[in-house]
Protein backbone atom coordinates (compact mmCIF):
# COMPACT_ATOMS: atom_id res chain seq x y z
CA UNK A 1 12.24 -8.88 2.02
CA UNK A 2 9.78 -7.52 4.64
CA UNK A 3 6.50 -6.14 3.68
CA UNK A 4 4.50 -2.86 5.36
CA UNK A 5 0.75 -2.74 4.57
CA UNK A 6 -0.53 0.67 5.71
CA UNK A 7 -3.78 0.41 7.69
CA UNK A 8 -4.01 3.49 9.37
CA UNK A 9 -6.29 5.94 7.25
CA UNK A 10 -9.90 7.42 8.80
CA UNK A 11 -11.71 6.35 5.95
CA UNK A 12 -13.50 9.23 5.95
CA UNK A 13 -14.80 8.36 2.22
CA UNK A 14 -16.17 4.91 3.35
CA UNK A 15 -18.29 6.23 6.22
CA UNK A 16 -20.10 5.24 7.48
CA UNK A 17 -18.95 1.50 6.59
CA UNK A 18 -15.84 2.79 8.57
CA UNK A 19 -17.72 4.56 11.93
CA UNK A 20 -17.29 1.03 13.57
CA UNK A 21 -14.47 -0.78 11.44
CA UNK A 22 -11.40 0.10 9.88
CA UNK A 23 -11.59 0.09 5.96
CA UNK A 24 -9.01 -2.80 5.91
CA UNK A 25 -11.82 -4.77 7.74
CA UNK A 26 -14.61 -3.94 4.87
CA UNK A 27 -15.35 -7.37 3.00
CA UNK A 28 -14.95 -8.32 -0.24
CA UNK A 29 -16.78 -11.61 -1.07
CA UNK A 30 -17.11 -12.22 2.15
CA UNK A 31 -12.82 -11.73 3.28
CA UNK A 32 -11.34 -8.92 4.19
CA UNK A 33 -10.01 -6.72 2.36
CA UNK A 34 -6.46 -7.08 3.99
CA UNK A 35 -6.64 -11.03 4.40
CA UNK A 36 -6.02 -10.87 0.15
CA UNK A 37 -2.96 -8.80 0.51
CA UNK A 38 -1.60 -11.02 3.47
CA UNK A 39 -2.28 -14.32 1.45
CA UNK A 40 -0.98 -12.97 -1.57
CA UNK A 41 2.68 -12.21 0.51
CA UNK A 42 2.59 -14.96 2.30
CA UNK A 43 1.92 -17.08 -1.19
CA UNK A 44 4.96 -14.75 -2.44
CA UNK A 45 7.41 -15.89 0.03
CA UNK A 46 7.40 -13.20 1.90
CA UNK A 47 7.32 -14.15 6.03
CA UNK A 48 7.77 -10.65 8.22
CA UNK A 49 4.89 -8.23 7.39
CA UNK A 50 4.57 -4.98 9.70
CA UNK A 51 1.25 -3.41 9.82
CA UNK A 52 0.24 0.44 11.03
CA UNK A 53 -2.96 1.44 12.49
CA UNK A 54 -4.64 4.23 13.97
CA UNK A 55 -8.65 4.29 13.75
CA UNK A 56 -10.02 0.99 15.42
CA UNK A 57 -6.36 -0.79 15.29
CA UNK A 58 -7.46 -2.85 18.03
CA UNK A 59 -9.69 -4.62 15.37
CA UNK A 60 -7.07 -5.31 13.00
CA UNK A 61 -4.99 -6.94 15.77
CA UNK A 62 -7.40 -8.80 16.85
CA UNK A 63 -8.46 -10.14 13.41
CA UNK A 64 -4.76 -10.70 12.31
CA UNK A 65 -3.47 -12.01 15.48
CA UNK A 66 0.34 -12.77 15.24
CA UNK A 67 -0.23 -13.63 11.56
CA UNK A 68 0.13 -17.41 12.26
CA UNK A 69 -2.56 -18.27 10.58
CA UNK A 70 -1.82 -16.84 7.28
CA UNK A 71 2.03 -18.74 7.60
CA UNK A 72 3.39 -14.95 8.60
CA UNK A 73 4.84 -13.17 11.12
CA UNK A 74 2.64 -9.93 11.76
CA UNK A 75 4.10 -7.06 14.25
CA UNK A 76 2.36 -4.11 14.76
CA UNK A 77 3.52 -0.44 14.42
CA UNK A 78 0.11 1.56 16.27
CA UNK A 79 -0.05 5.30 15.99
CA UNK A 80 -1.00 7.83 18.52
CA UNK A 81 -2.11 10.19 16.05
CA UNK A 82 -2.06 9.52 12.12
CA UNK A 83 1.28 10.14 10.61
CA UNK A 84 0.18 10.17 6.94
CA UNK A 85 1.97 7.71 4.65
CA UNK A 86 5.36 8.77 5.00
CA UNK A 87 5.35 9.36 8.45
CA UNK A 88 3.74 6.22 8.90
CA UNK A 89 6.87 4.40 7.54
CA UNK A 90 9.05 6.11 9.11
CA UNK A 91 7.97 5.27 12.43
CA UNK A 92 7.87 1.72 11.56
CA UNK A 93 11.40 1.61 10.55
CA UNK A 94 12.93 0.62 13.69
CA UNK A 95 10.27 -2.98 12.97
CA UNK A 96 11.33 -2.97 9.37
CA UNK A 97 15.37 -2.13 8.93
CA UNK A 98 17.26 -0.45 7.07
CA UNK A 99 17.24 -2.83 3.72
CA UNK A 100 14.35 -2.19 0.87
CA UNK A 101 10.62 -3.22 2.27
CA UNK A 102 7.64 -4.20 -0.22
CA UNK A 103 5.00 -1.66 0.69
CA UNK A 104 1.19 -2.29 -0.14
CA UNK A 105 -1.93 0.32 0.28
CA UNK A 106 -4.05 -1.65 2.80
CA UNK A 107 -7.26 -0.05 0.91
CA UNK A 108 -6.15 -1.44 -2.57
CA UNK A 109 -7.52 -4.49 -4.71
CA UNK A 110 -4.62 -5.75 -6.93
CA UNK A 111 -3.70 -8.94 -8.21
CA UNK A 112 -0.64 -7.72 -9.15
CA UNK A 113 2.45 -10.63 -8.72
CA UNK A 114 3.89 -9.39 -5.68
CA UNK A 115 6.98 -11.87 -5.80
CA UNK A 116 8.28 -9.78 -8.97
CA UNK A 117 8.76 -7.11 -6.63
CA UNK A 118 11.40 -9.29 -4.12
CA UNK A 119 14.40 -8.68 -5.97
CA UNK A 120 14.45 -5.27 -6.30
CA UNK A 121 16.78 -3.09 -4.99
CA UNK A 122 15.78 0.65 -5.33
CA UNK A 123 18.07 3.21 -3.86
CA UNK A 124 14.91 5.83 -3.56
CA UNK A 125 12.01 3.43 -4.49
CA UNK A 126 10.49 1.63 -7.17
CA UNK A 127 6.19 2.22 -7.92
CA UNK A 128 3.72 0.22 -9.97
CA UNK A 129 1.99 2.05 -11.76
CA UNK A 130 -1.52 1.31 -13.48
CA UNK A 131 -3.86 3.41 -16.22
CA UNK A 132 -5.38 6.69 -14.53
CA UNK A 133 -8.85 5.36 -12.91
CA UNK A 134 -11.77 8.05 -13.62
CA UNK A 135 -11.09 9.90 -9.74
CA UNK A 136 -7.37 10.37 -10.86
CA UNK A 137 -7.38 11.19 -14.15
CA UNK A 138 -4.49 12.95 -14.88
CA UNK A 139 -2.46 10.69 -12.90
CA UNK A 140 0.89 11.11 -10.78
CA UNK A 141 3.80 10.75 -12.71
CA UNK A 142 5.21 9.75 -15.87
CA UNK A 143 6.47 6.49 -16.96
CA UNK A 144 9.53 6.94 -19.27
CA UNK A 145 11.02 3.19 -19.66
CA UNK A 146 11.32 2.51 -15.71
CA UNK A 147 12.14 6.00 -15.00
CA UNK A 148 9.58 7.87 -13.51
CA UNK A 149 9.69 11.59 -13.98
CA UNK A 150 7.27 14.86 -13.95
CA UNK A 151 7.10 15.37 -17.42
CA UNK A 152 3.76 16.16 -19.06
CA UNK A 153 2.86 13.13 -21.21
CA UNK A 154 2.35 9.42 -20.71
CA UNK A 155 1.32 9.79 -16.48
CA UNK A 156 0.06 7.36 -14.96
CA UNK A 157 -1.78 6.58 -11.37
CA UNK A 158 0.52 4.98 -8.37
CA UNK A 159 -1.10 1.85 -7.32
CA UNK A 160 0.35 1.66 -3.72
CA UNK A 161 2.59 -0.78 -4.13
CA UNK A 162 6.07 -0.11 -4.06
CA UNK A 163 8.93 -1.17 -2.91
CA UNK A 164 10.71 1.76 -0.51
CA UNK A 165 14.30 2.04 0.36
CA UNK A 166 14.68 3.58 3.93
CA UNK A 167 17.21 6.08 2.63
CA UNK A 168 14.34 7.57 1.12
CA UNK A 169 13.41 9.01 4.03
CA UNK A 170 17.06 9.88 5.10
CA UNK A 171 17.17 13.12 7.33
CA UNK A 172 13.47 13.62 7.56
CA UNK A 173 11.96 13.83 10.65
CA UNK A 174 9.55 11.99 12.71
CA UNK A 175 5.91 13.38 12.44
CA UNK A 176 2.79 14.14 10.00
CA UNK A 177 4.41 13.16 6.76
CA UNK A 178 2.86 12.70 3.08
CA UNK A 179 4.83 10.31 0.66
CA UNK A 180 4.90 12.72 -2.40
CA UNK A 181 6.96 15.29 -1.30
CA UNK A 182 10.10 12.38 -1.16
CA UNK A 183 8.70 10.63 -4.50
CA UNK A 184 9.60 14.23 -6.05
CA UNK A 185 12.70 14.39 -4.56
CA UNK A 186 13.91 10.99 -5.37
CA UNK A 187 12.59 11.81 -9.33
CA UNK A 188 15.15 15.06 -9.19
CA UNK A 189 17.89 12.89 -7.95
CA UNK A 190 16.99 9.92 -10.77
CA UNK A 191 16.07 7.45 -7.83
CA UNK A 192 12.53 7.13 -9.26
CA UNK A 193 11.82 3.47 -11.42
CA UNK A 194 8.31 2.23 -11.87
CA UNK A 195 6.43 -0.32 -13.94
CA UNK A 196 2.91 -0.15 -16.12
CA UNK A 197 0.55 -3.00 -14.61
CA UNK A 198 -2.03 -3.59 -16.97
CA UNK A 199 -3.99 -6.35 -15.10
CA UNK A 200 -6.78 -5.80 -12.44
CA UNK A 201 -6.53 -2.67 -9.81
CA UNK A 202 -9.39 -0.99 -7.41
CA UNK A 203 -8.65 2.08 -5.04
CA UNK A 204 -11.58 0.93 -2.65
CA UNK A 205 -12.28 4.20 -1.74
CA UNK A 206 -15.84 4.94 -1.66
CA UNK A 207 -18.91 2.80 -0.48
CA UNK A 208 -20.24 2.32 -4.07
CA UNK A 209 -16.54 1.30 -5.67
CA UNK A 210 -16.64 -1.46 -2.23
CA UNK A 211 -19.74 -2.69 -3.60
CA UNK A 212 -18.91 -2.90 -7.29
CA UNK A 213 -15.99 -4.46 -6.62
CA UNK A 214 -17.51 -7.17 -3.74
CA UNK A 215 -20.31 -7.33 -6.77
CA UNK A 216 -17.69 -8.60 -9.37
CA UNK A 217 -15.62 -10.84 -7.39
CA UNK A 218 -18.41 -12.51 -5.68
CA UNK A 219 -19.83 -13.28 -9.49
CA UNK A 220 -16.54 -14.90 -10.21
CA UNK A 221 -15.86 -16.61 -7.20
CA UNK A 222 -19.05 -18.19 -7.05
């Protein structure tokens, strides 16, 4: 299975950590923030990883390279202007086929187990999802066994990590595109499954959540 991190966000929220380096490039105990994810798919098995970028993507090619040194094969699917996250995928399908792709938030901290992920076969997509954090708290959808609906009761946060079946996107159009508006449609048609991960999850989105987090990991680490 390939893999798609999505780098290609402003990072409006981080500045101005982000006026001169993309959030994927903010540290964490002194790595990366995307060096984790690309360790933890490369530890996975996974080998072909395609990465978008926008702001300051020549930064993220130039720290990633070819993706040699993490024992991957990195392409690169650059934007022209920011295509949101479903528009973002959907230009990098040519790079990533038309079988199911492992899909990872490049502005995430998870130590979720990736390789569960590399046997599924969704035919919309298949979420984790974790326990609403306290700047999401009445979450995104539903969790009913590993159907995911838009019920009232038991919602819970997406994590950004998925696994995404092209035909998701079947018909759509290239341009500007948010993911939620397919999530919903896949949930009407029953093509919604998703999973409760209980373990440890950060949406690094904010300077002081960065700094908690590098604050935490640096303790244990050390």
């Amino acid at each position: 299975m390939k893999a798609m991190i999505l780098a290609a966000g402003l990072g409006k929220r981080m500045r101005p950590l982000t006026m001169v380096r993309p959030k994927p490039l903010l540290k964490v105990n002194n790595k990366a923030l995307i060096d984790y994810h690309l360790e933890r798919l490369a530890a996975a098995g996974v080998v072909d990883v395609v990465t978008n970028h926008y702001w300051l993507g020549e930064q993220i090619e130039a720290h990633i390279g070819d993706g040699a040194a993490y024992g991957l094969n990195v392409v690169y699917s650059p934007e022209a202007e920011l295509l949101d996250t479903a528009g973002g995928m959907i230009n990098a399908l040519p790079l990533l086929g038309d079988q199911p792709f492992l899909l990872i938030n490049g502005d995430v901290w998870c130590d979720f187990p990736v390789a569960n992920l590399l046997t599924r076969k969704p035919s919309g997509a298949h979420l984790v999802m974790v326990d609403n954090p306290a700047h999401n708290p009445d979450g995104d959808f539903s969790l009913h066994g590993e159907q995911l609906s838009l019920v009232a009761g038991n919602a819970l946060t997406y994590a950004g990590i998925a696994v995404i079946n092209p035909a998701l996107f079947a018909g759509a159009e290239p341009g500007c595109l948010p993911l939620k508006p397919f999530l919903v449609r896949a949930i009407e048609r029953g093509e919604l499954t998703g999973e409760h991960f209980t373990g440890e999850w950060v949406d690094v989105g904010t300077p002081e959540r960065l700094s908690e987090l590098d604050a935490r990991v640096s303790a244990v680490l050390a």
